[in-house]
N, C-alpha and C. Protein backbone atom coordinates (compact mmCIF):
# COMPACT_ATOMS: atom_id res chain seq x y z
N UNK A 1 113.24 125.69 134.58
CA UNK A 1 113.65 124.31 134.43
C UNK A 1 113.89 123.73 135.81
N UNK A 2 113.21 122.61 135.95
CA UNK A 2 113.52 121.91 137.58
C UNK A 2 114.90 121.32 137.27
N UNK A 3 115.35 121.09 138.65
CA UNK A 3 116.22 120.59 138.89
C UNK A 3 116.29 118.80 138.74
N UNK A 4 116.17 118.12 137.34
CA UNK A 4 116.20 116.50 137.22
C UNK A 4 116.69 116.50 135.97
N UNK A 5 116.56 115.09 135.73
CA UNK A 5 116.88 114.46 134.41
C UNK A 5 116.28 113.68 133.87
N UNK A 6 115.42 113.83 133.19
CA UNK A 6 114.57 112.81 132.77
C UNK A 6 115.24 111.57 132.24
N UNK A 7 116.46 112.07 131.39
CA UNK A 7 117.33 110.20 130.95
C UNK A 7 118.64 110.98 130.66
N UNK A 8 119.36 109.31 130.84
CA UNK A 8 120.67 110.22 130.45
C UNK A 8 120.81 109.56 129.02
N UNK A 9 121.48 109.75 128.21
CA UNK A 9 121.99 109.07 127.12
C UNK A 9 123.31 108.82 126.18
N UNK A 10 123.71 107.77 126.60
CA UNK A 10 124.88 107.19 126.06
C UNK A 10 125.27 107.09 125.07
N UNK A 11 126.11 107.62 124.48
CA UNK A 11 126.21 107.65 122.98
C UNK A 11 127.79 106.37 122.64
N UNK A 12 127.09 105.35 122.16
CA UNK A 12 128.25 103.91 121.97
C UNK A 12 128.47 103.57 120.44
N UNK A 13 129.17 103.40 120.50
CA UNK A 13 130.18 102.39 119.19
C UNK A 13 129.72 101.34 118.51
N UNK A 14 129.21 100.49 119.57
CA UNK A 14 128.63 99.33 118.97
C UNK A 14 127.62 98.84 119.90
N UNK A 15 126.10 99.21 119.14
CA UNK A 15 124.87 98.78 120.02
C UNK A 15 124.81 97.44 120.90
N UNK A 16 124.99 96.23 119.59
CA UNK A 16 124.99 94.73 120.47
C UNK A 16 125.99 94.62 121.42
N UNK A 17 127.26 94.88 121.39
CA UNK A 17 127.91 94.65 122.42
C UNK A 17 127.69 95.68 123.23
N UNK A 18 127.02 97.09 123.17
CA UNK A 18 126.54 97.45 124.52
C UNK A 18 125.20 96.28 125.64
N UNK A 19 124.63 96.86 124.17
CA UNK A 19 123.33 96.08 124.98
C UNK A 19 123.81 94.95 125.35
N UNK A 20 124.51 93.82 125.43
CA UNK A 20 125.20 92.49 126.13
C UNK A 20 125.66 92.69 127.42
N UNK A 21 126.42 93.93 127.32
CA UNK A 21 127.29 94.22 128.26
C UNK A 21 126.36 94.52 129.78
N UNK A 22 125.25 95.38 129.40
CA UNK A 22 124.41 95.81 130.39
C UNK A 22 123.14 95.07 130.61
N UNK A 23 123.02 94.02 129.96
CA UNK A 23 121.82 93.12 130.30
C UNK A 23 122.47 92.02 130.70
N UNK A 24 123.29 91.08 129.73
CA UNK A 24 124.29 89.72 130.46
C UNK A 24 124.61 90.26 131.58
N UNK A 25 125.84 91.60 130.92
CA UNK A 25 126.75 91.77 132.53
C UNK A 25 126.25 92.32 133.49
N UNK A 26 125.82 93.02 133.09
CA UNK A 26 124.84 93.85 134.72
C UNK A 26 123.17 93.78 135.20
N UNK A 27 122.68 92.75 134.20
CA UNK A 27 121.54 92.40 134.68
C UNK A 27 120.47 93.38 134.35
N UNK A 28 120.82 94.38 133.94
CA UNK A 28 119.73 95.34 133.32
C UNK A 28 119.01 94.66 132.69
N UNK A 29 117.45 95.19 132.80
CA UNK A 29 116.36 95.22 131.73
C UNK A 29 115.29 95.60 130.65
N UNK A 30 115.85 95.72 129.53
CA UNK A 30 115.63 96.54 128.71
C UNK A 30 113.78 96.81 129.01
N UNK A 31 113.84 97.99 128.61
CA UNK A 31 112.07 98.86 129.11
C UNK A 31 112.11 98.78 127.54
N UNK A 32 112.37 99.49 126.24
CA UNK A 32 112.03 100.00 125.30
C UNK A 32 113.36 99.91 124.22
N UNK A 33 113.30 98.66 123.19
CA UNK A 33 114.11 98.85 122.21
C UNK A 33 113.91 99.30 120.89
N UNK A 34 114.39 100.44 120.69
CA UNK A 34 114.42 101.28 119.38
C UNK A 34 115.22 100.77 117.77
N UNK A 35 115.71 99.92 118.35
CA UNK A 35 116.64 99.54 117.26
C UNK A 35 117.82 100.77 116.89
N UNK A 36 117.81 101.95 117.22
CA UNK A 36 118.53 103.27 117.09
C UNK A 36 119.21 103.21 118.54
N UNK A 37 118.41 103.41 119.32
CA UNK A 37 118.34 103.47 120.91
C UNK A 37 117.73 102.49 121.44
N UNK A 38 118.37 101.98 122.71
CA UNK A 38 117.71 101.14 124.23
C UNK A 38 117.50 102.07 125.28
N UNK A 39 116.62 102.02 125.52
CA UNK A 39 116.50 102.62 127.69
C UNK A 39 116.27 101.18 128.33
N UNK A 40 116.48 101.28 129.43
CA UNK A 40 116.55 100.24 130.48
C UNK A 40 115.31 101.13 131.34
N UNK A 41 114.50 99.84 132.22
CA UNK A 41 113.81 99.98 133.22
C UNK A 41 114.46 100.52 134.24
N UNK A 42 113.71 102.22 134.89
CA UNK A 42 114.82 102.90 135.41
C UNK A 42 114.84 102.62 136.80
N UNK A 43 113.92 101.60 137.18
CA UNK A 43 113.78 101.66 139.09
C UNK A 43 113.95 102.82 139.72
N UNK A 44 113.23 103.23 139.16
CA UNK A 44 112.79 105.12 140.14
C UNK A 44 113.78 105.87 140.31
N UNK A 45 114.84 105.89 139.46
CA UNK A 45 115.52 107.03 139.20
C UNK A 45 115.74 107.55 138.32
N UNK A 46 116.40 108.37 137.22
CA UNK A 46 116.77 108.60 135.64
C UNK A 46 116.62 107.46 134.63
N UNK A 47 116.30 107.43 133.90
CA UNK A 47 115.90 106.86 132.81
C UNK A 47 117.22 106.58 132.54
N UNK A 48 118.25 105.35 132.20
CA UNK A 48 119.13 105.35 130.92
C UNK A 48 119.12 104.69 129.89
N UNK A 49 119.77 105.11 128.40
CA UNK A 49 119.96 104.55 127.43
C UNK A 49 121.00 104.84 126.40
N UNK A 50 120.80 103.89 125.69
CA UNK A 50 121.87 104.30 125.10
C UNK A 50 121.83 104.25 122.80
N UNK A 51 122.68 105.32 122.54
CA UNK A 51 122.21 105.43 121.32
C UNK A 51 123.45 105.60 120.51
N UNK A 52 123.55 105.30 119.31
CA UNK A 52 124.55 104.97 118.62
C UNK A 52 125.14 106.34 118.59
N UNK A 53 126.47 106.24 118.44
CA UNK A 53 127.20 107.37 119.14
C UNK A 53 126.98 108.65 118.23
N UNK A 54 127.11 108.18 116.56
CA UNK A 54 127.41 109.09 115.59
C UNK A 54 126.03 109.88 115.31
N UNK A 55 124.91 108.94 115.59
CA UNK A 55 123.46 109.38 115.37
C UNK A 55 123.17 110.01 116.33
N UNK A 56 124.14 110.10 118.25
CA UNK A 56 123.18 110.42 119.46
C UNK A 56 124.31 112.63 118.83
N UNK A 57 125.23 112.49 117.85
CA UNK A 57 125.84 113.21 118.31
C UNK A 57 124.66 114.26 116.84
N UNK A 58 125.23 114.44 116.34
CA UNK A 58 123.94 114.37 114.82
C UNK A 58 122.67 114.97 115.31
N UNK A 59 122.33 114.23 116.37
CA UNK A 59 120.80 114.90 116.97
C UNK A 59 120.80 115.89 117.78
N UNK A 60 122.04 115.93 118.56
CA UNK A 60 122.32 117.25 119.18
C UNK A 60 123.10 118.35 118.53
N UNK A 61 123.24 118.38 117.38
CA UNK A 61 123.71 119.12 116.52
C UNK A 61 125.53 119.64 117.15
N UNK A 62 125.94 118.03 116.91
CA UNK A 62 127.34 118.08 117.36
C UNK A 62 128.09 117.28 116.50
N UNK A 63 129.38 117.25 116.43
CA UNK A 63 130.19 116.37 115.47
C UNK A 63 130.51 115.08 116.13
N UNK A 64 130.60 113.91 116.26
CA UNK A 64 130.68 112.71 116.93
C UNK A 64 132.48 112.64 116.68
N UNK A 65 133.40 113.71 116.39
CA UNK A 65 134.51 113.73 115.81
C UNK A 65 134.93 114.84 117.26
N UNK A 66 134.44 115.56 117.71
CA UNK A 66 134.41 116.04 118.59
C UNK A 66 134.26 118.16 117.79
N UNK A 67 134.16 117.76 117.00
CA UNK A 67 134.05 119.87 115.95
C UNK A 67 132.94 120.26 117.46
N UNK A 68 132.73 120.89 116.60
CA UNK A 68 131.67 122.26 117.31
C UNK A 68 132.06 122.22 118.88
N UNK A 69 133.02 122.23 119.11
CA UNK A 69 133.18 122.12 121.07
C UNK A 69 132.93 120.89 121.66
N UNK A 70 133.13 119.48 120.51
CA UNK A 70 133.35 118.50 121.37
C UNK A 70 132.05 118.07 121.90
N UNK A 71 132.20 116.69 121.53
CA UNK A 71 131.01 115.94 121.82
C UNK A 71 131.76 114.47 122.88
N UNK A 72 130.70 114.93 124.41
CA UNK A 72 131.37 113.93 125.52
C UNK A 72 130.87 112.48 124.90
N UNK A 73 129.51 111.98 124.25
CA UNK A 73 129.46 110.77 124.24
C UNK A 73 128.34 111.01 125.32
N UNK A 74 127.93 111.93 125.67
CA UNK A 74 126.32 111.63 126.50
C UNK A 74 125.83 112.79 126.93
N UNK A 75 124.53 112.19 126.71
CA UNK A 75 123.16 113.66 126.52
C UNK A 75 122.13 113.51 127.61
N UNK A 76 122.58 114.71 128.35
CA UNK A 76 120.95 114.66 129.45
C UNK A 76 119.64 114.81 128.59
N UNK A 77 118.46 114.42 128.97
CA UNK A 77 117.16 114.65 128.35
C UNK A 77 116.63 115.00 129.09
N UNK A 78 115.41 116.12 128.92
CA UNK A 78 114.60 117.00 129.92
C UNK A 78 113.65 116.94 129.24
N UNK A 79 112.29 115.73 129.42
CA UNK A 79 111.19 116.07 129.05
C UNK A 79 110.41 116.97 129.68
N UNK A 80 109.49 117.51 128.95
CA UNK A 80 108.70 118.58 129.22
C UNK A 80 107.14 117.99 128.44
N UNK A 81 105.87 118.89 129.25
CA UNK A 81 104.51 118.15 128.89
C UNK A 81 103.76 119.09 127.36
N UNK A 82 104.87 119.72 127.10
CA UNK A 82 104.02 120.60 125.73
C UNK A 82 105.64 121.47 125.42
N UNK A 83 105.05 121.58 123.57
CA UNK A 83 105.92 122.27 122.63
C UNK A 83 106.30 123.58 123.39
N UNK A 84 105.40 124.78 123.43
CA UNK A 84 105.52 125.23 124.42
C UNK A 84 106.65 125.52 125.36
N UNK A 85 106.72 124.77 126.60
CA UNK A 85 107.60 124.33 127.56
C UNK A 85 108.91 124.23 126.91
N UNK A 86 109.01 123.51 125.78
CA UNK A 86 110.75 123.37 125.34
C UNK A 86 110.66 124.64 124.82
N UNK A 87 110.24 125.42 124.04
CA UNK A 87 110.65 126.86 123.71
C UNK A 87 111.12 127.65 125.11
N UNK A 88 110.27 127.67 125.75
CA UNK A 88 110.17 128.56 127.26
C UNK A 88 111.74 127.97 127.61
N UNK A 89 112.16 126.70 128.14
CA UNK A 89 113.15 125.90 128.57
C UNK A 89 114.31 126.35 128.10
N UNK A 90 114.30 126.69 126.40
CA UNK A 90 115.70 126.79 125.40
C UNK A 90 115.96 128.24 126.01
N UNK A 91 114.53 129.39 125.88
CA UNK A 91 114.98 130.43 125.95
C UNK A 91 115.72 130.79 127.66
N UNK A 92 115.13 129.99 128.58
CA UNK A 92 115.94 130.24 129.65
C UNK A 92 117.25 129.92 129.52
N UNK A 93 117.04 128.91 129.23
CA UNK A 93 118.86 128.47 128.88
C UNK A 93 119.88 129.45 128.51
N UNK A 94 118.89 130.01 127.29
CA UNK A 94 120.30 130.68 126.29
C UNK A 94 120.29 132.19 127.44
N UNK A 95 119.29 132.35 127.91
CA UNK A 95 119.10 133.69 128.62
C UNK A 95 120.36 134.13 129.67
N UNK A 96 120.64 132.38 130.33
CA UNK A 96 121.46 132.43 131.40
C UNK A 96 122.59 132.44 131.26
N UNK A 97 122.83 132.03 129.27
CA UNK A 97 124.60 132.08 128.96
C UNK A 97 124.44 130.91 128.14
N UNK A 98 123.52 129.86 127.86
CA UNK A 98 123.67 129.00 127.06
C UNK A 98 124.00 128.59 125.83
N UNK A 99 124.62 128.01 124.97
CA UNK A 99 124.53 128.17 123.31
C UNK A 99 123.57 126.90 123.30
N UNK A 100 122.88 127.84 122.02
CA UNK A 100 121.75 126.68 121.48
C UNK A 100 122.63 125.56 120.83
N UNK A 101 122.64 124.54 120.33
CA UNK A 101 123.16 123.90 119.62
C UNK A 101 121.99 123.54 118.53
N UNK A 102 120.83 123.35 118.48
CA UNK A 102 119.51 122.63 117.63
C UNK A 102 118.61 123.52 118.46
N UNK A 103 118.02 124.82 117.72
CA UNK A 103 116.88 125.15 118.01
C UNK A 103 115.84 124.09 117.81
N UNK A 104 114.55 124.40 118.50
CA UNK A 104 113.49 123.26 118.44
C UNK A 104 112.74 123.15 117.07
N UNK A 105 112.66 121.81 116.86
CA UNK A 105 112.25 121.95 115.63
C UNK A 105 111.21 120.23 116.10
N UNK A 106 109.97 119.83 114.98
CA UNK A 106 109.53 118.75 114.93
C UNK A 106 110.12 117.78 114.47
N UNK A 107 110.28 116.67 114.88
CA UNK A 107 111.13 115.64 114.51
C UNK A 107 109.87 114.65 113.76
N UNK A 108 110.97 113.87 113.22
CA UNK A 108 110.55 112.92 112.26
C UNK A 108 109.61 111.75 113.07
N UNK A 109 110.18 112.02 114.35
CA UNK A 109 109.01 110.54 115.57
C UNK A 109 108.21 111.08 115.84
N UNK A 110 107.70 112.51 115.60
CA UNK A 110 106.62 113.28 116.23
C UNK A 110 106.97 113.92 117.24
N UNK A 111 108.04 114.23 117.68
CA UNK A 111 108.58 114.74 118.86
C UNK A 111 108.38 115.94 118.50
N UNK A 112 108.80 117.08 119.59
CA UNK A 112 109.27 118.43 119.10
C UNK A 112 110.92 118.86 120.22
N UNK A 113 111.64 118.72 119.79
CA UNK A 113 113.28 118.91 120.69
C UNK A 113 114.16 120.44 120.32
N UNK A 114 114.23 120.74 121.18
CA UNK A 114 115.53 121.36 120.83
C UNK A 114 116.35 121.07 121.79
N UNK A 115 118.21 121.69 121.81
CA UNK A 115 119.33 121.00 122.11
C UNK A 115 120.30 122.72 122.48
N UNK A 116 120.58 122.40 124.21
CA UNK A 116 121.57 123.57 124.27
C UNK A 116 122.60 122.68 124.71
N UNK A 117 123.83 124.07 125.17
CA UNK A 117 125.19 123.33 125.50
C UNK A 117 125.46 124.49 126.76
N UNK A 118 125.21 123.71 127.99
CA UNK A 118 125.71 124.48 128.92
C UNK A 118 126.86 125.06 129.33
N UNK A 119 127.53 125.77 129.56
CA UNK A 119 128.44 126.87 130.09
C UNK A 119 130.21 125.88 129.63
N UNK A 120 129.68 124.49 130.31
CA UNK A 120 130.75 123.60 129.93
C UNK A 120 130.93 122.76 128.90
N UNK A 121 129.82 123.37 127.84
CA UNK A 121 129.79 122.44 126.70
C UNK A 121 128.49 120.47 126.99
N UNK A 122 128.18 120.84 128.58
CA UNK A 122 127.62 119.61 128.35
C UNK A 122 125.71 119.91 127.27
N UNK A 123 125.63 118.74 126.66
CA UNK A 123 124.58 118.75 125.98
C UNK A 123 122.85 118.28 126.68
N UNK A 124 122.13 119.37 126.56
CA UNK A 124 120.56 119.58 127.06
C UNK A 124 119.80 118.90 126.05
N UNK A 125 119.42 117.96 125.98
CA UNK A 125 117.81 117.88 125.12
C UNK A 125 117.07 118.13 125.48
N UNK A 126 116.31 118.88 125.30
CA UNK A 126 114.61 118.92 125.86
C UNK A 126 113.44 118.66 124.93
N UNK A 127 112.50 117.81 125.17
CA UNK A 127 111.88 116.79 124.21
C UNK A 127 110.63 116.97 124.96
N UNK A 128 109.60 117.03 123.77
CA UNK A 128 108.04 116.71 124.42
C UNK A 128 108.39 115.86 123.10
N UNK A 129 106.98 115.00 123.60
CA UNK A 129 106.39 113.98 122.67
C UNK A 129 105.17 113.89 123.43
N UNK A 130 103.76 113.86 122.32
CA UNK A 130 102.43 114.00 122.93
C UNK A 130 102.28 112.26 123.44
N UNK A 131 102.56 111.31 122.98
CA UNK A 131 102.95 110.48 123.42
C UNK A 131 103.57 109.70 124.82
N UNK A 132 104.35 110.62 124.96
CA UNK A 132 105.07 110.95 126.78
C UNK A 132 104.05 111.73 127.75
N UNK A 133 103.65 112.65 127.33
CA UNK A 133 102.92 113.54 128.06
C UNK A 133 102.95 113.39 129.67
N UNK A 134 102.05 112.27 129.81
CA UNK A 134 101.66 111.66 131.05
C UNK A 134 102.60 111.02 131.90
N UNK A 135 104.32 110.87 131.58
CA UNK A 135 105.31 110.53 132.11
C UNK A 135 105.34 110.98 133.02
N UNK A 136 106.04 109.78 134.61
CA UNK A 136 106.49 110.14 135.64
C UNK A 136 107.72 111.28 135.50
N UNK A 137 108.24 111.42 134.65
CA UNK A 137 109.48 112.35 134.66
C UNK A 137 109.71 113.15 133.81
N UNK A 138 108.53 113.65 133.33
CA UNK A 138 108.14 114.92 132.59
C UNK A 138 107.98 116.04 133.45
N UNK A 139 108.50 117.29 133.17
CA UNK A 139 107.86 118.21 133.80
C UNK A 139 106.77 118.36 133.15
């Protein structure tokens, strides 16, 4: 696994008044609205966005209540260019001390993800989508 982040992701309370907050107030510009999730245009650094808190926690196979060791409210994402790669990725993880939280499985967008929890409990996605493939910030 390289050393980046492909996005970070925010897990909020209430979408419209996020999204207000970071486009009125801070001038952000939304790249991609999901209606679930926003990312903002990242100007050449990490991707961010943000996703409804109870659904971003749900996908990482965490309680948005804080159970299973507590859920911070935000998820690194580590794309990768094939299914493949996130298997290889999880198993380093868990190799080094990681708990899986969501082995990889196909998702309903066509994705394929799985989800660890590093040493401190923070939460890993790692996501291909054949779709992404060709991303600047894919491995």
């Amino acid at each position: 696994m390289n050393c980046h982040v492909s996005a970070i992701l925010l897990g909020v309370n209430d979408m419209d008044r996020s999204r207000r907050f970071y486009t009125d107030g801070l001038g952000w510009k939304v790249e991609h609205d999901f209606k679930i999730s926003v990312f903002f245009v990242p100007h050449g650094g990490s991707r961010v966005g943000f996703y409804g808190r109870e659904g971003l926690a749900e996908s990482v196979g965490l309680s948005p209540d804080g159970d299973s060791g507590g859920f911070s409210g935000v998820v690194f994402t580590y794309v990768v260019r094939s299914e493949a790669r996130v298997d290889e990725v999880l198993a380093e993880a868990e190799k080094a001390g990681a708990k899986i939280l969501k082995p990889a499985t196909k998702e309903t967008w066509g994705g394929y993800v799985g989800v660890f929890a590093d040493l401190d409990g923070y939460a890993w996605q790692v996501s291909y989508s054949a779709a992404g493939q060709n991303q600047p910030y894919a491995e």
